[in-house]
C-alpha atoms as a PDB file:
ATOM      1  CA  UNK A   1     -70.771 182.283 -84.471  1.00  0.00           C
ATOM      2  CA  UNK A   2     -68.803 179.803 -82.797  1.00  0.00           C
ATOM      3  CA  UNK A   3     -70.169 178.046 -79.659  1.00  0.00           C
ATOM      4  CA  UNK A   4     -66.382 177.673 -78.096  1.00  0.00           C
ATOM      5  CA  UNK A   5     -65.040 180.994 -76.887  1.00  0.00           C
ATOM      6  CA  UNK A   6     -61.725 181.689 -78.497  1.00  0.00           C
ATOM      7  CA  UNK A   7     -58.540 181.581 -76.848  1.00  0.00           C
ATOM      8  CA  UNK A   8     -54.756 182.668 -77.160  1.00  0.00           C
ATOM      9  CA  UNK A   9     -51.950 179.998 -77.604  1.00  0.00           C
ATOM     10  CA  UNK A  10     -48.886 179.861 -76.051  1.00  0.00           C
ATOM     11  CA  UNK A  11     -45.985 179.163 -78.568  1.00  0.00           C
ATOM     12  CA  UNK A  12     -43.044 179.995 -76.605  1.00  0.00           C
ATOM     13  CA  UNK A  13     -41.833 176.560 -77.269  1.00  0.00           C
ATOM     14  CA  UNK A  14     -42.836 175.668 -80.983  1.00  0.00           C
ATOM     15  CA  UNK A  15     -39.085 175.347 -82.030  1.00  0.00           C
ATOM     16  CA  UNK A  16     -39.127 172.311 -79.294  1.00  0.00           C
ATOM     17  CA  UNK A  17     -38.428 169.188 -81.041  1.00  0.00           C
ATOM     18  CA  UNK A  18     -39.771 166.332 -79.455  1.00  0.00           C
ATOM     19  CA  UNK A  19     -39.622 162.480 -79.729  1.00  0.00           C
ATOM     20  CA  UNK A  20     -42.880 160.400 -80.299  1.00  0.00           C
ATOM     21  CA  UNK A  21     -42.121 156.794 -79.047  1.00  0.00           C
ATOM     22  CA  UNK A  22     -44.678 153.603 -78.986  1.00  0.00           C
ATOM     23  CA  UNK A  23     -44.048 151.824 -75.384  1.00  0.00           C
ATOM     24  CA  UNK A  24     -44.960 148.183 -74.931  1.00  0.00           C
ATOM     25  CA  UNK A  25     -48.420 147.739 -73.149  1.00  0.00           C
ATOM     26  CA  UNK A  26     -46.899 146.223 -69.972  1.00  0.00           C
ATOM     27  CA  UNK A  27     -44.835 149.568 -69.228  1.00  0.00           C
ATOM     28  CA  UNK A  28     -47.764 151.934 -70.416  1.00  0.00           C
ATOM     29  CA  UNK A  29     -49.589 150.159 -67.681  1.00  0.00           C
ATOM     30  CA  UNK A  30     -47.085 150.298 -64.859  1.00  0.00           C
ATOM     31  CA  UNK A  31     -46.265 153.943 -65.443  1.00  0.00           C
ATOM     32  CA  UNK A  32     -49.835 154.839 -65.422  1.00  0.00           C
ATOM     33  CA  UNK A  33     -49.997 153.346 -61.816  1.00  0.00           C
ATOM     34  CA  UNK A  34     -47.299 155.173 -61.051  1.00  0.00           C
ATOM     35  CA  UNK A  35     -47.737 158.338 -58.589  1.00  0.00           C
ATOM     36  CA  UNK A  36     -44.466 159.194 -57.731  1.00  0.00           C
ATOM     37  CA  UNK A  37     -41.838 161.733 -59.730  1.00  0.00           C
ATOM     38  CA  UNK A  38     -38.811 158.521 -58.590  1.00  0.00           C
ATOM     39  CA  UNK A  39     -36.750 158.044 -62.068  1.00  0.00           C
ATOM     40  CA  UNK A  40     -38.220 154.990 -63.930  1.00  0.00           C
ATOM     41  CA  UNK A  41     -35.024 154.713 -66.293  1.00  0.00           C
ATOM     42  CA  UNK A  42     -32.322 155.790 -68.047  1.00  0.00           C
ATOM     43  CA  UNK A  43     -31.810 156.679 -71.243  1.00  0.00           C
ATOM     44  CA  UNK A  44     -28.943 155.914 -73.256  1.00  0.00           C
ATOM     45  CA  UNK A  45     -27.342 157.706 -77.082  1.00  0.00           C
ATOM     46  CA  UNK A  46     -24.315 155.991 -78.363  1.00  0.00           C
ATOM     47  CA  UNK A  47     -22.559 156.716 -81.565  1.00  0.00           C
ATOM     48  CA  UNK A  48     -22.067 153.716 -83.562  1.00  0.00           C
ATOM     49  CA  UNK A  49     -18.099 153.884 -84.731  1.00  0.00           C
ATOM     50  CA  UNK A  50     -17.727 154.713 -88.254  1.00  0.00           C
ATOM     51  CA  UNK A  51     -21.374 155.146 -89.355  1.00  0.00           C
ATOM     52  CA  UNK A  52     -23.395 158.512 -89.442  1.00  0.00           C
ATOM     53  CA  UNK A  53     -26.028 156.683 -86.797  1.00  0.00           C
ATOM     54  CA  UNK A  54     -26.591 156.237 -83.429  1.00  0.00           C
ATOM     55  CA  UNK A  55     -27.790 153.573 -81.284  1.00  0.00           C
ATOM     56  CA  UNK A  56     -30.359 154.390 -78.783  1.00  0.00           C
ATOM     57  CA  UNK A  57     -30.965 152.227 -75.498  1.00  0.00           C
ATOM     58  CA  UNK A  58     -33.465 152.401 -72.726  1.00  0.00           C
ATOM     59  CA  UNK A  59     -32.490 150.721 -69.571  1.00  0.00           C
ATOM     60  CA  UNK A  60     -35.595 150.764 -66.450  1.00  0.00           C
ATOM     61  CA  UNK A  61     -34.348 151.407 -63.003  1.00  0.00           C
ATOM     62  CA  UNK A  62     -33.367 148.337 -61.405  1.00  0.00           C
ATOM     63  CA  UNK A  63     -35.435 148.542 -58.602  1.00  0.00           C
ATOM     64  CA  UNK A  64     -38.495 149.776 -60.451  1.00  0.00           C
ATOM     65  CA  UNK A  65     -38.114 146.456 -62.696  1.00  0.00           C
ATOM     66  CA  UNK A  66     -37.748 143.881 -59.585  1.00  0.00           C
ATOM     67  CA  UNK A  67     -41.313 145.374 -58.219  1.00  0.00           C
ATOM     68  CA  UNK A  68     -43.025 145.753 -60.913  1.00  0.00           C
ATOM     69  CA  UNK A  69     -41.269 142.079 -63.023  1.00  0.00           C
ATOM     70  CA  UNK A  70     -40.641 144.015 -66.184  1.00  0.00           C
ATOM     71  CA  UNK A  71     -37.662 143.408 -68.381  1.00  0.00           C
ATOM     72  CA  UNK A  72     -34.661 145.865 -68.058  1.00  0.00           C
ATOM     73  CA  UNK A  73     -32.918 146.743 -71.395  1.00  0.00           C
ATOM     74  CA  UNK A  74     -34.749 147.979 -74.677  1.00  0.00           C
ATOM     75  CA  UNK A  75     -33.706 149.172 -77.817  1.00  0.00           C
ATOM     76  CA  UNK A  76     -35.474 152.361 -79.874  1.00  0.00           C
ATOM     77  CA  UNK A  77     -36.231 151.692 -83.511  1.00  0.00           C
ATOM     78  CA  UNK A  78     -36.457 154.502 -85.562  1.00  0.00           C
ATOM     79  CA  UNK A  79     -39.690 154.950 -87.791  1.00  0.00           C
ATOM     80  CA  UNK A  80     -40.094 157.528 -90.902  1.00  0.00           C
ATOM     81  CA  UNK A  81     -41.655 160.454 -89.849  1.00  0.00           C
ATOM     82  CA  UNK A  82     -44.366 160.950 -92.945  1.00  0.00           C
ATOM     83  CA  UNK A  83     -46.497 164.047 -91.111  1.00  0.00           C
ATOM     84  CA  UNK A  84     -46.522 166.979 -89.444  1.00  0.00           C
ATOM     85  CA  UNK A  85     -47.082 166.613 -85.620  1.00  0.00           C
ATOM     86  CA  UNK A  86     -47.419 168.615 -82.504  1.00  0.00           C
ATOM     87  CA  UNK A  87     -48.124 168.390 -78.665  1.00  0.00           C
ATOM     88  CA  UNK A  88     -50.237 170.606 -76.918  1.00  0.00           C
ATOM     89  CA  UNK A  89     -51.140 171.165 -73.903  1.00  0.00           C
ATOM     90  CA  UNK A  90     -54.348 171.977 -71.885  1.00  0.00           C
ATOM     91  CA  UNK A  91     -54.638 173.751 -68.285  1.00  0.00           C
ATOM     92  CA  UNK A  92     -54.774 171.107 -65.406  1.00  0.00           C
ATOM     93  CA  UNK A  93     -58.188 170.734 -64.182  1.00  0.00           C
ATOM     94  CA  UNK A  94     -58.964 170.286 -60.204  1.00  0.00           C
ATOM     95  CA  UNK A  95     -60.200 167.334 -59.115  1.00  0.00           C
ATOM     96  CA  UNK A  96     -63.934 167.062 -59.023  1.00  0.00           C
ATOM     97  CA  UNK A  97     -64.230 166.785 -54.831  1.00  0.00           C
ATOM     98  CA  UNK A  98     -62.459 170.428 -55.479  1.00  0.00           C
ATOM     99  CA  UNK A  99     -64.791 173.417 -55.022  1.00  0.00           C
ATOM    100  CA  UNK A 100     -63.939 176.363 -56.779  1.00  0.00           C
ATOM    101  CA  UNK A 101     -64.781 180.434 -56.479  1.00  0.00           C
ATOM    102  CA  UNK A 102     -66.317 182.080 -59.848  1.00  0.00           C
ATOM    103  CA  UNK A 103     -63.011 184.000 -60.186  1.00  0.00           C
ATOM    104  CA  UNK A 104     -61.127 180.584 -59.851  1.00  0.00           C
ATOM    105  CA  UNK A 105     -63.149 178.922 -62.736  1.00  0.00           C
ATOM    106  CA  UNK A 106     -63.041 182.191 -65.387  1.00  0.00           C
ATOM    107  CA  UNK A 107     -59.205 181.983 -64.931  1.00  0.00           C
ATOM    108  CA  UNK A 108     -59.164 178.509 -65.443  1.00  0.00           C
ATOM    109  CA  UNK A 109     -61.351 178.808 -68.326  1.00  0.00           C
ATOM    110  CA  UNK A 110     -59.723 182.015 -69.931  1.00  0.00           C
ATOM    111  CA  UNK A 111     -55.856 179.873 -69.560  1.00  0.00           C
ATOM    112  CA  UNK A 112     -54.011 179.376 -72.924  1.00  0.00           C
ATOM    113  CA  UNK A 113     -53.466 176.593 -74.531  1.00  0.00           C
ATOM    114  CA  UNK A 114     -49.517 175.989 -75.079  1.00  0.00           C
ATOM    115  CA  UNK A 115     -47.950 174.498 -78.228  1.00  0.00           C
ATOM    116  CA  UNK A 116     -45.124 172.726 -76.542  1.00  0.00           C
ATOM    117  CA  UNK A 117     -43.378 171.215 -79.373  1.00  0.00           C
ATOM    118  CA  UNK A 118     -43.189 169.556 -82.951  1.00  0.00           C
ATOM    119  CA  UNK A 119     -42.656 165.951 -83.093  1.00  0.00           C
ATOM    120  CA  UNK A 120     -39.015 165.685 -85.035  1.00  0.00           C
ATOM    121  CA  UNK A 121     -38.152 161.920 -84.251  1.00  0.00           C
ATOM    122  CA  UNK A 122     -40.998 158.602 -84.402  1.00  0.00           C
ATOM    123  CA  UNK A 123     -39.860 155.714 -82.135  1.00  0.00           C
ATOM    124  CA  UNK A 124     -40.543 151.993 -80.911  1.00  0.00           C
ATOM    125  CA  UNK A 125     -39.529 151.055 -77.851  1.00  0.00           C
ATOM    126  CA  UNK A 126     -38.656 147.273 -77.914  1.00  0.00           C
ATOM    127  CA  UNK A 127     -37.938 145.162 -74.885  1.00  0.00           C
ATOM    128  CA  UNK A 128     -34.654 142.676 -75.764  1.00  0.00           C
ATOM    129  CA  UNK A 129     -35.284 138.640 -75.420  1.00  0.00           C
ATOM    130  CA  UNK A 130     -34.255 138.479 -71.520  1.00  0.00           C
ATOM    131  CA  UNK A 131     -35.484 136.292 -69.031  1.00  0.00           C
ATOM    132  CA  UNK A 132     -37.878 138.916 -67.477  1.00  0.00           C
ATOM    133  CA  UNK A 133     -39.623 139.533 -70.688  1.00  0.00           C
ATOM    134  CA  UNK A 134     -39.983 135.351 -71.453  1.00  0.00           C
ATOM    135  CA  UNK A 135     -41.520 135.050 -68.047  1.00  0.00           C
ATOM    136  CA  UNK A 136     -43.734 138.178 -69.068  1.00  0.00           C
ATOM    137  CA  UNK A 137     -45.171 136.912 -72.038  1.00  0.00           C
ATOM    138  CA  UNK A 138     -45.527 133.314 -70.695  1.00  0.00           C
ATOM    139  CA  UNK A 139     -48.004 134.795 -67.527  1.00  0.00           C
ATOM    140  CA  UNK A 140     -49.781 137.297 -70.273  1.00  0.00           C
ATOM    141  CA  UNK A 141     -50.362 134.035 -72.598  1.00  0.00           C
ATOM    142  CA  UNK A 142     -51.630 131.637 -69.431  1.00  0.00           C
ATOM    143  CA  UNK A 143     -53.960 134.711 -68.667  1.00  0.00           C
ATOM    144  CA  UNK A 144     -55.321 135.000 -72.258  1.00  0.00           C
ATOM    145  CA  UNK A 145     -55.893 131.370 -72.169  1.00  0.00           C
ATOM    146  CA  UNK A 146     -57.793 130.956 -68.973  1.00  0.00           C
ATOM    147  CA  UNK A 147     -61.430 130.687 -69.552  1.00  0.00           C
ATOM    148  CA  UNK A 148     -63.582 133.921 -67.677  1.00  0.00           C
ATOM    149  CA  UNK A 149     -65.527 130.882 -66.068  1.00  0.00           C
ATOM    150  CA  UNK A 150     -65.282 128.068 -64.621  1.00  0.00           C
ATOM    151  CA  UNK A 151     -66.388 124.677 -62.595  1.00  0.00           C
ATOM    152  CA  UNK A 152     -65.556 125.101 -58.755  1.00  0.00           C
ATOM    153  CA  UNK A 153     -66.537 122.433 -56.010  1.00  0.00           C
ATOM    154  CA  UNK A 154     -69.614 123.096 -53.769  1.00  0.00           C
ATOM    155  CA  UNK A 155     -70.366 121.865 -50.743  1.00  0.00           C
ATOM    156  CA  UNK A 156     -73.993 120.643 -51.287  1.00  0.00           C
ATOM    157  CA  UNK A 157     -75.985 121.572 -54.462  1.00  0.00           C
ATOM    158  CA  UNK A 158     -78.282 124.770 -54.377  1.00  0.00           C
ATOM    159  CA  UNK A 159     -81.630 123.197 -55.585  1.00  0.00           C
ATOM    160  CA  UNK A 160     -81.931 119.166 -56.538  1.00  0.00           C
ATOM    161  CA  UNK A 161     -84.058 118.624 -59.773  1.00  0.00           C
ATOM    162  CA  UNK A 162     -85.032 115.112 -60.218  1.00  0.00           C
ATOM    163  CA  UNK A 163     -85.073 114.268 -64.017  1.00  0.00           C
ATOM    164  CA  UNK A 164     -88.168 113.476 -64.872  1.00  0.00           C
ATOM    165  CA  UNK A 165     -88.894 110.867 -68.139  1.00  0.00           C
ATOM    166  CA  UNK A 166     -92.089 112.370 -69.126  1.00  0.00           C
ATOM    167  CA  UNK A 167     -94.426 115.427 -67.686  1.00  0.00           C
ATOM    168  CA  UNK A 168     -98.013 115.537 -66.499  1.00  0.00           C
ATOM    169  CA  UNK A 169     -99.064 117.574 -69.547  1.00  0.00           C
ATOM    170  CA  UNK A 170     -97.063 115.121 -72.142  1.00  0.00           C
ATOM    171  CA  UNK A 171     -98.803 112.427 -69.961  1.00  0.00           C
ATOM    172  CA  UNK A 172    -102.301 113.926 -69.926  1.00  0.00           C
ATOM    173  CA  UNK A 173    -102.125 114.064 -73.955  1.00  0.00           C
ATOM    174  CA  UNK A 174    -101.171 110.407 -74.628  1.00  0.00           C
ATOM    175  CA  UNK A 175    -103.727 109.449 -71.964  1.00  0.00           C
ATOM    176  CA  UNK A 176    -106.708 111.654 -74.626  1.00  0.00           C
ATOM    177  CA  UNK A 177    -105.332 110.285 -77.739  1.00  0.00           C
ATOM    178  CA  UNK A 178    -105.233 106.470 -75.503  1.00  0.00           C
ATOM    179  CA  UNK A 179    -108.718 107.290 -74.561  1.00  0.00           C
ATOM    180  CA  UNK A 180    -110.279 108.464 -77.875  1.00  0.00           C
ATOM    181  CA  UNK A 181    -108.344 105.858 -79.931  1.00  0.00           C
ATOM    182  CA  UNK A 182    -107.298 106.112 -83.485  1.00  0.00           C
ATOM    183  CA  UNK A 183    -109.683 107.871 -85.948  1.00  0.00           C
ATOM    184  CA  UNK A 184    -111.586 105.914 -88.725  1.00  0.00           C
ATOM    185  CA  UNK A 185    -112.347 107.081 -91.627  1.00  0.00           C
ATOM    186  CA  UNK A 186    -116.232 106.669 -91.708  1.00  0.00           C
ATOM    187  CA  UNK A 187    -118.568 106.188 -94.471  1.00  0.00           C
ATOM    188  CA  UNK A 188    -118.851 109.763 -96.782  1.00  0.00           C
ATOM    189  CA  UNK A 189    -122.727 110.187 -96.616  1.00  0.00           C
ATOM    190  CA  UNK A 190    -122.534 110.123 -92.498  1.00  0.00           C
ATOM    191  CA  UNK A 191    -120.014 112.252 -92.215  1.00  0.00           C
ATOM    192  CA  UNK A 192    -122.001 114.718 -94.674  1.00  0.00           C
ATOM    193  CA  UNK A 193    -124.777 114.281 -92.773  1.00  0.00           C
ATOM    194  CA  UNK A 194    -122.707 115.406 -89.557  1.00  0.00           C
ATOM    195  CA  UNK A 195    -122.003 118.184 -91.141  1.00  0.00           C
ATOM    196  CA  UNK A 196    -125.627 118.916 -92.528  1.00  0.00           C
ATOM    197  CA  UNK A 197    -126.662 118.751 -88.710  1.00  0.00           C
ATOM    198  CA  UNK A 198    -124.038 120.821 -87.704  1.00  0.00           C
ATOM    199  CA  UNK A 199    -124.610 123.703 -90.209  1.00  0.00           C
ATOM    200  CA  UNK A 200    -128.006 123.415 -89.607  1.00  0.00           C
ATOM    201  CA  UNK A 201    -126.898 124.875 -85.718  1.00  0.00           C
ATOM    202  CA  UNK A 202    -124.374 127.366 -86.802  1.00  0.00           C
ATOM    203  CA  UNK A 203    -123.068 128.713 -90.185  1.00  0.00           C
ATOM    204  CA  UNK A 204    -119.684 128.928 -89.451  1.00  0.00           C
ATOM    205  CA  UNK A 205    -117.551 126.834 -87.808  1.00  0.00           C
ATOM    206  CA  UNK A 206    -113.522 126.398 -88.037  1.00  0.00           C
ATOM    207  CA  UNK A 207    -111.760 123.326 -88.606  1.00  0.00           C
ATOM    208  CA  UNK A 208    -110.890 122.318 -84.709  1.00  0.00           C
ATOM    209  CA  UNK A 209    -114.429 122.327 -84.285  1.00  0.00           C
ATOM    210  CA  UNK A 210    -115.660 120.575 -87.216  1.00  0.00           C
ATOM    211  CA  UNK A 211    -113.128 118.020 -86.527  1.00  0.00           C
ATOM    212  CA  UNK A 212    -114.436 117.242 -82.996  1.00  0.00           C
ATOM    213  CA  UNK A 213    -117.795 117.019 -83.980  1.00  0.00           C
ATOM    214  CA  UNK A 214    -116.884 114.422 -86.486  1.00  0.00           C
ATOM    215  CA  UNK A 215    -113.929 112.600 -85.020  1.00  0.00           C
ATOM    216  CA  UNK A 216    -112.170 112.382 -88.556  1.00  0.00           C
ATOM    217  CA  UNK A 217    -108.883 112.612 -89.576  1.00  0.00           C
ATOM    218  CA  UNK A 218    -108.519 115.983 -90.882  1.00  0.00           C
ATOM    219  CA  UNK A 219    -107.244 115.150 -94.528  1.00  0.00           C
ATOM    220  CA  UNK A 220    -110.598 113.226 -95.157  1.00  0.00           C
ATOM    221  CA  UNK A 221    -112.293 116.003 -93.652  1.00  0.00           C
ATOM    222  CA  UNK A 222    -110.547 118.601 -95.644  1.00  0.00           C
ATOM    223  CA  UNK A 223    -111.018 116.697 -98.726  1.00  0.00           C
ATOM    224  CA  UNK A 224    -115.219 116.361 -98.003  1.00  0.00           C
ATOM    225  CA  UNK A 225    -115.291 120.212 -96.869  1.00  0.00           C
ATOM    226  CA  UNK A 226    -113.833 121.334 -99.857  1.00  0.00           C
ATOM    227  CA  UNK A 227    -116.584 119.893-102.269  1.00  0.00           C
ATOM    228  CA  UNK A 228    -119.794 120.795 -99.882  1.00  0.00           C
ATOM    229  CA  UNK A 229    -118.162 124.222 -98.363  1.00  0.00           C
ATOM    230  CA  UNK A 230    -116.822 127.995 -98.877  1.00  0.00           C
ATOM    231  CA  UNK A 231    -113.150 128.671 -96.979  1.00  0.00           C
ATOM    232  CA  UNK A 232    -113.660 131.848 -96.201  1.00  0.00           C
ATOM    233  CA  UNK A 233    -110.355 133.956 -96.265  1.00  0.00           C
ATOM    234  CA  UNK A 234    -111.651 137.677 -95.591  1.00  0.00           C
ATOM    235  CA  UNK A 235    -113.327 139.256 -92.257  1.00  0.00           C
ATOM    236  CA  UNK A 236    -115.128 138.721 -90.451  1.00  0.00           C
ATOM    237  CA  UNK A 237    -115.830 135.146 -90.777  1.00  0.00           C
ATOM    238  CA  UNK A 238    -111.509 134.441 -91.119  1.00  0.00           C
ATOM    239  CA  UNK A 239    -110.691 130.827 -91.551  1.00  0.00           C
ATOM    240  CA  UNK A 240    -113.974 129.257 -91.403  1.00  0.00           C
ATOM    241  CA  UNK A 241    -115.909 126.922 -93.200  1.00  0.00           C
ATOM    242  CA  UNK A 242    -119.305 127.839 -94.655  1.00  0.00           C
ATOM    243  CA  UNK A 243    -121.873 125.726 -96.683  1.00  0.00           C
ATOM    244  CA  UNK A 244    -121.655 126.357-100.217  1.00  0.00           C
ATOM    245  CA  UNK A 245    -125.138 128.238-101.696  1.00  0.00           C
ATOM    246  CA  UNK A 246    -126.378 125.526-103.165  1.00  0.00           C
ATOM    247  CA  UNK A 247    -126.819 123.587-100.018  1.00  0.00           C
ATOM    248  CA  UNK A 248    -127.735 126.438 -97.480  1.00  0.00           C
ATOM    249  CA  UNK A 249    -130.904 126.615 -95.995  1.00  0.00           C
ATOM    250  CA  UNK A 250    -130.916 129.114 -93.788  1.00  0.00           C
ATOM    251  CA  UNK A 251    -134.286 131.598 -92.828  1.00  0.00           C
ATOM    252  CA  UNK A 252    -132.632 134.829 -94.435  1.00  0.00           C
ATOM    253  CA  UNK A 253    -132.806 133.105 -97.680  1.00  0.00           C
ATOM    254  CA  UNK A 254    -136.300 132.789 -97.833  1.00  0.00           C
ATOM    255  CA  UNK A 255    -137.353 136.268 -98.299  1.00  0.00           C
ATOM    256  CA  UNK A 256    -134.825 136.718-101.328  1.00  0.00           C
ATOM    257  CA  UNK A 257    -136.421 133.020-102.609  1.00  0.00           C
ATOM    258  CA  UNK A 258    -139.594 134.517-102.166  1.00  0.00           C
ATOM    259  CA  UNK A 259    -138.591 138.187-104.676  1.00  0.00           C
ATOM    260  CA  UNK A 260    -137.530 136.122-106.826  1.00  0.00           C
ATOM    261  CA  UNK A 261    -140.753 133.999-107.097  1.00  0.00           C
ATOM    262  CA  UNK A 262    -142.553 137.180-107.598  1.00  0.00           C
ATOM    263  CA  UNK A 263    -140.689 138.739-110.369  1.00  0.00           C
ATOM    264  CA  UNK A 264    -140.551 135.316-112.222  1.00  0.00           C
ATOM    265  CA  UNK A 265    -144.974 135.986-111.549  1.00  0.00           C
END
C-alpha cells in the first residue's frame, strides 16, 4: 500500500499550451525580490514580412529597469521541443507563523492537484548588447574577481610576537649534545664488557637505554649487539635486546644445567 494518500487532479486546463522560457540569472533574481503584482514588461509578437515566422521581443518596464539597472530589450530564441512537458500545480500552503483548525488542514490536505497546461513552445530569453547590460556584466565580472578576503588597516596590532631565532627546548638540546660531546667509538672488548655488566642487572633492555649506558654511537652499537644478542620481535619483551644463550648466565638456568647433568649420570 502506498504511504501517500491518493488524490484527484484537476485537468480543466490540459488543452492549455504554455511557453517554457530560460531567463537570464540577473532577472530571475530581481523578479524573485519582487512582491508586488506592478507589470515588469511587455511582451512583443511581430510577423516577419514574407516568411512563415515571427519575431518575438521582450521589452522590461522602463521604470522597473532604472531601479533595478537591468537592460531593457531582449529577444526570444526558439529551441526544439524534444519531450513531453507539463505544469502542475500544488495548493498554496500558509505561512508557518499561521495556525490552523483540524478542518482547515484536512481541506488543505484533501485539495487537488491541477494540471494547468502542456508546454507547446521552449524559449531563451536573451538580453541585446546595450549599455545597461555592458555595465551589468562589467560589475558581475569585478565581483567574481574580488577575493572573499582581504588585508584592511588596523589601528594597533592585536597581540605582538617577537620572532624568536631559536627556542628554549632547541636551546636546551644543543646545550646536552655541547655538554656530552661527540661520541667515540671505544675499544670492542669494553664496550662488551658494558654490556656483560649491564645484562648481568637486567635481561632486557632497549636500545635508548643500552645506548646511554655505553655512550656509543648507535651503528657501532648495533653492529656489537647483533653478534652477542637476540632482537626480540614478539611480546612481551617487543624491541629489546637479550643476550644470546650461549652467553647468559642467569639463576633460572641452573636448575635446567643441573637435569641435564643428571640424565648425562
Amino acid at each position: 500500500m502506498s504511504a501517500h494518500a491518493e488524490r484527484e487532479m484537476d485537468v480543466t486546463n490540459a488543452g492549455r499550451g504554455i511557453w517554457l522560457v530560460k531567463v537570464p540569472k540577473f532577472m530571475r533574481d530581481a523578479w524573485s525580490k519582487k512582491d508586488t503584482d506592478a507589470e515588469v514588461g511587455r511582451l512583443t509578437i511581430s510577423k516577419i514580412p514574407g516568411q512563415k515566422t515571427t519575431s518575438i521581443s521582450f521589452s522590461l518596464n522602463e521604470q522597473y529597469c532604472t531601479a533595478h539597472a537591468l537592460p531593457k530589450e531582449h529577444k526570444f530564441i526558439s529551441h526544439d521541443l524534444k519531450q513531453s512537458l507539463g505544469v502542475f500545480s500544488l495548493p498554496i500552503a500558509p505561512d508557518s507563523d499561521v495556525v490552523m483548525t483540524a478542518i482547515e488542514a484536512t481541506a488543505l490536505a484533501s485539495s487537488n492537484v491541477a494540471l494547468e497546461g502542456q508546454v507547446i513552445q521552449k524559449f531563451e530569453c536573451q538580453p541585446l548588447m546595450d549599455e545597461r547590460y555592458l555595465k551589468l556584466k562589467l560589475e558581475t565580472k569585478k565581483k567574481a574577481e574580488t577575493p572573499a578576503r582581504k588585508a584592511i588597516p588596523i589601528d594597533r596590532p592585536a597581540s605582538v610576537y617577537k620572532p624568536k631565532t631559536s627556542h628554549p627546548h632547541k636551546m636546551a638540546i644543543e646545550k646536552q649534545k655541547e655538554s656530552e660531546g661527540k661520541k667515540a667509538r671505544e675499544d670492542k672488548d669494553k664496550v662488551l664488557e658494558m654490556l656483560f655488566a649491564a645484562f648481568e642487572k637486567h635481561q632486557y633492555y632497549n636500545i635508548k637505554d643500552l645506548q646511554k649506558l655505553t655512550k656509543q654511537p648507535i651503528t657501532y652499537l648495533k653492529e656489537i649487539l647483533k653478534e652477542v644478542c637476540d632482537y626480540n620481535v614478539k611480546n612481551p619483551h617487543k624491541n629489546t635486546w637479550e643476550l644470546k644463550r650461549e652467553y647468559r648466565h642467569y639463576k633460572e638456568d641452573k636448575p635446567a644445567a643441573a637435569a641435564a647433568a643428571d640424565d648425562s649420570d
